[in-house]
C-alpha atoms as a PDB file:
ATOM      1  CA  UNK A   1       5.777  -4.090  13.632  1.00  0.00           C
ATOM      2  CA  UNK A   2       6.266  -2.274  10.514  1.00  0.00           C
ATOM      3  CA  UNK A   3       5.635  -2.913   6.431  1.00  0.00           C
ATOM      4  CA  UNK A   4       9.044  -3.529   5.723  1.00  0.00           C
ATOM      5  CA  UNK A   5       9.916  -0.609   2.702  1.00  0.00           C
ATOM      6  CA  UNK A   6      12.517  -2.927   1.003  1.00  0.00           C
ATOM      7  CA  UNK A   7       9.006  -4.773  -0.266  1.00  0.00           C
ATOM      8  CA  UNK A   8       9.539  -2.175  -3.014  1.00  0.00           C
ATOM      9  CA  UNK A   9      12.346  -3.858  -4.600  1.00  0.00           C
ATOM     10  CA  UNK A  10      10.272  -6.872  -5.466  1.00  0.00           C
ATOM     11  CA  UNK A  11       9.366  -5.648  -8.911  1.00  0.00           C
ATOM     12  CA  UNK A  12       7.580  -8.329 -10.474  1.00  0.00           C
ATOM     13  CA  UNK A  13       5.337  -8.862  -7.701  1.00  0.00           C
ATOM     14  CA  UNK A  14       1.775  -9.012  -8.671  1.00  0.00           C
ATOM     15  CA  UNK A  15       0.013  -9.346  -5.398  1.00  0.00           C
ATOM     16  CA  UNK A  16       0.337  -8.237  -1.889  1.00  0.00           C
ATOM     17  CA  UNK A  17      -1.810  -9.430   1.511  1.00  0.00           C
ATOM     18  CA  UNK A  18      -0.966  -7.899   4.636  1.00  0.00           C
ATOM     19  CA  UNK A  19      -4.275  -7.689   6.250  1.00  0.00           C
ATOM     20  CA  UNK A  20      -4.446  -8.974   9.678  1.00  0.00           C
ATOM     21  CA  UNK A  21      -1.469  -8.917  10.296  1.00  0.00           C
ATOM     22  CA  UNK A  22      -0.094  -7.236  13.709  1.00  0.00           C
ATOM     23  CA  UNK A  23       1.087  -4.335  12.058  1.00  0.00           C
ATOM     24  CA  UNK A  24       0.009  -1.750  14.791  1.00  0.00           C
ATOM     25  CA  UNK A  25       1.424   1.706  13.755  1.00  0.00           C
ATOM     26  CA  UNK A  26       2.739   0.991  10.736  1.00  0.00           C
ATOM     27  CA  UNK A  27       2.593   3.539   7.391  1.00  0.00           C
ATOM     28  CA  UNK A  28       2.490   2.607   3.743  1.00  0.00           C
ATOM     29  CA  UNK A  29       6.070   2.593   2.439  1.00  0.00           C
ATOM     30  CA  UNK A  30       6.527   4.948   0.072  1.00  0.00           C
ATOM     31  CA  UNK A  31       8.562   2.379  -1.918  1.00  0.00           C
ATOM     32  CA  UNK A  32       5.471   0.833  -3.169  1.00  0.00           C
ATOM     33  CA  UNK A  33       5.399   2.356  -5.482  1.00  0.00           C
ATOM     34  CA  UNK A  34       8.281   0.797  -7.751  1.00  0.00           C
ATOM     35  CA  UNK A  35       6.119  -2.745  -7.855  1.00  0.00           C
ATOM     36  CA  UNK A  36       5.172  -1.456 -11.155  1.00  0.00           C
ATOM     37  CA  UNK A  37       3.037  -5.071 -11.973  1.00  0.00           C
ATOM     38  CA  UNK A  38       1.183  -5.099  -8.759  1.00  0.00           C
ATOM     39  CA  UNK A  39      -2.648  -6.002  -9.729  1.00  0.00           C
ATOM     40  CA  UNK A  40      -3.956  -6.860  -5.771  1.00  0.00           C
ATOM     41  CA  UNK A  41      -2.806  -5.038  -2.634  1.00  0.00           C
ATOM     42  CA  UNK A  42      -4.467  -5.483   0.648  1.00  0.00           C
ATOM     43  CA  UNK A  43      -3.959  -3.828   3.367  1.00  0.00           C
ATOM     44  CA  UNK A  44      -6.709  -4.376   5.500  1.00  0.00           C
ATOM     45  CA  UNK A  45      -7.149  -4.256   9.458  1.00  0.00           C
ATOM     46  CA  UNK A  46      -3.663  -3.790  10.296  1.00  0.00           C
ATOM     47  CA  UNK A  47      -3.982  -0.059  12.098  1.00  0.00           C
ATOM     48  CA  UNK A  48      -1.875   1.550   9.302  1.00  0.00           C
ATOM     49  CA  UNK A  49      -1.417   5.230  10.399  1.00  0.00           C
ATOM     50  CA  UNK A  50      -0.745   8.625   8.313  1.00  0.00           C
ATOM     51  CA  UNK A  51      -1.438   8.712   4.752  1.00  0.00           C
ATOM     52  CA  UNK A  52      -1.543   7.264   1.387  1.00  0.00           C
ATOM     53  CA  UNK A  53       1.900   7.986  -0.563  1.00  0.00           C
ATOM     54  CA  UNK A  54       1.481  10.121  -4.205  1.00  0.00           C
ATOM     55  CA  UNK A  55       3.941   7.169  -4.918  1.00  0.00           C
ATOM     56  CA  UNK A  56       1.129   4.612  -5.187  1.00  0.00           C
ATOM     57  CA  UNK A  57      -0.306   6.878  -8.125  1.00  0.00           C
ATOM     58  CA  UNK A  58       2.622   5.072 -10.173  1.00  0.00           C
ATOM     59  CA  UNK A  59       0.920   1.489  -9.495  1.00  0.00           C
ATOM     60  CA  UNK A  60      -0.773   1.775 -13.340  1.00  0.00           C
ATOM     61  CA  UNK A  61      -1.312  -2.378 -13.538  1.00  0.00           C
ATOM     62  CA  UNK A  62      -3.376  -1.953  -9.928  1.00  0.00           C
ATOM     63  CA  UNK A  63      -6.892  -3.450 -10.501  1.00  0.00           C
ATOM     64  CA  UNK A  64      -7.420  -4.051  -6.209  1.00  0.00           C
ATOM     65  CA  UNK A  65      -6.875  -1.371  -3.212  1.00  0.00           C
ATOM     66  CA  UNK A  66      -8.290  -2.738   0.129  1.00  0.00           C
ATOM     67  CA  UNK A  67      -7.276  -0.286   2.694  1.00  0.00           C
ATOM     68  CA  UNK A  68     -10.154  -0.774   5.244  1.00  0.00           C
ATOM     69  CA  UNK A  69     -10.369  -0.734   9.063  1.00  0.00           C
ATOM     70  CA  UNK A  70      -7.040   1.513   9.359  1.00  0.00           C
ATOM     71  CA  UNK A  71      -6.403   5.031  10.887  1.00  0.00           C
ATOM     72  CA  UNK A  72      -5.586   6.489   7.789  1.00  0.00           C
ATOM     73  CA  UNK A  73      -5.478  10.034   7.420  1.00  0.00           C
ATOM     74  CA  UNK A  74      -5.589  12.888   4.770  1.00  0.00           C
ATOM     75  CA  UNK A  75      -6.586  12.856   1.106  1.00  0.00           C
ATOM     76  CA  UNK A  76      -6.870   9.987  -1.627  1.00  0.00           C
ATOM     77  CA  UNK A  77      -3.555  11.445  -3.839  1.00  0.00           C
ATOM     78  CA  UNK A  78      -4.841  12.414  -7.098  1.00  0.00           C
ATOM     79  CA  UNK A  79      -2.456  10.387  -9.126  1.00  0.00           C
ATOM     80  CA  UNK A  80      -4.290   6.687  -7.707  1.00  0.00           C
ATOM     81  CA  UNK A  81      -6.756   5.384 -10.059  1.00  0.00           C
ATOM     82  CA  UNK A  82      -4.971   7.134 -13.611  1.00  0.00           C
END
């Protein structure tokens, strides 16, 4: 399966658990990066593949990033964490 992009349009979401989930393949929307309040997102053990989206840099309320056990690949974009 995949991480569905239209997640992004949840806005006020806060927090986000998709680890464990059978999610083989799947990439990190690049959407995520309109849920502007999200404090938690977890993405653990679910074989994401590619990279982390400059997109995520705009997630300024996020206090949590748990992207262990994937297949990620690349660099950590520059605008996560400011």
């Amino acid at each position: 399966g995949s991480i569905p992009s239209e997640l992004g349009h949840l806005k006020k979401l806060t927090l986000l658990d998709l680890s464990r989930n059978q999610l083989s393949g799947a990439y990190i929307p690049s959407e995520f990066g309109y849920l502007t309040q999200l404090q938690l997102l977890r993405l653990d053990s679910i074989s994401l593949r590619g990279g982390i989206p400059s997109e995520m840099g705009q997630l300024s309320q996020l206090t949590e990033l748990s992207l262990s056990k994937n297949y990620l690949s690349g660099t950590i974009p520059s605008e996560l964490g400011n």
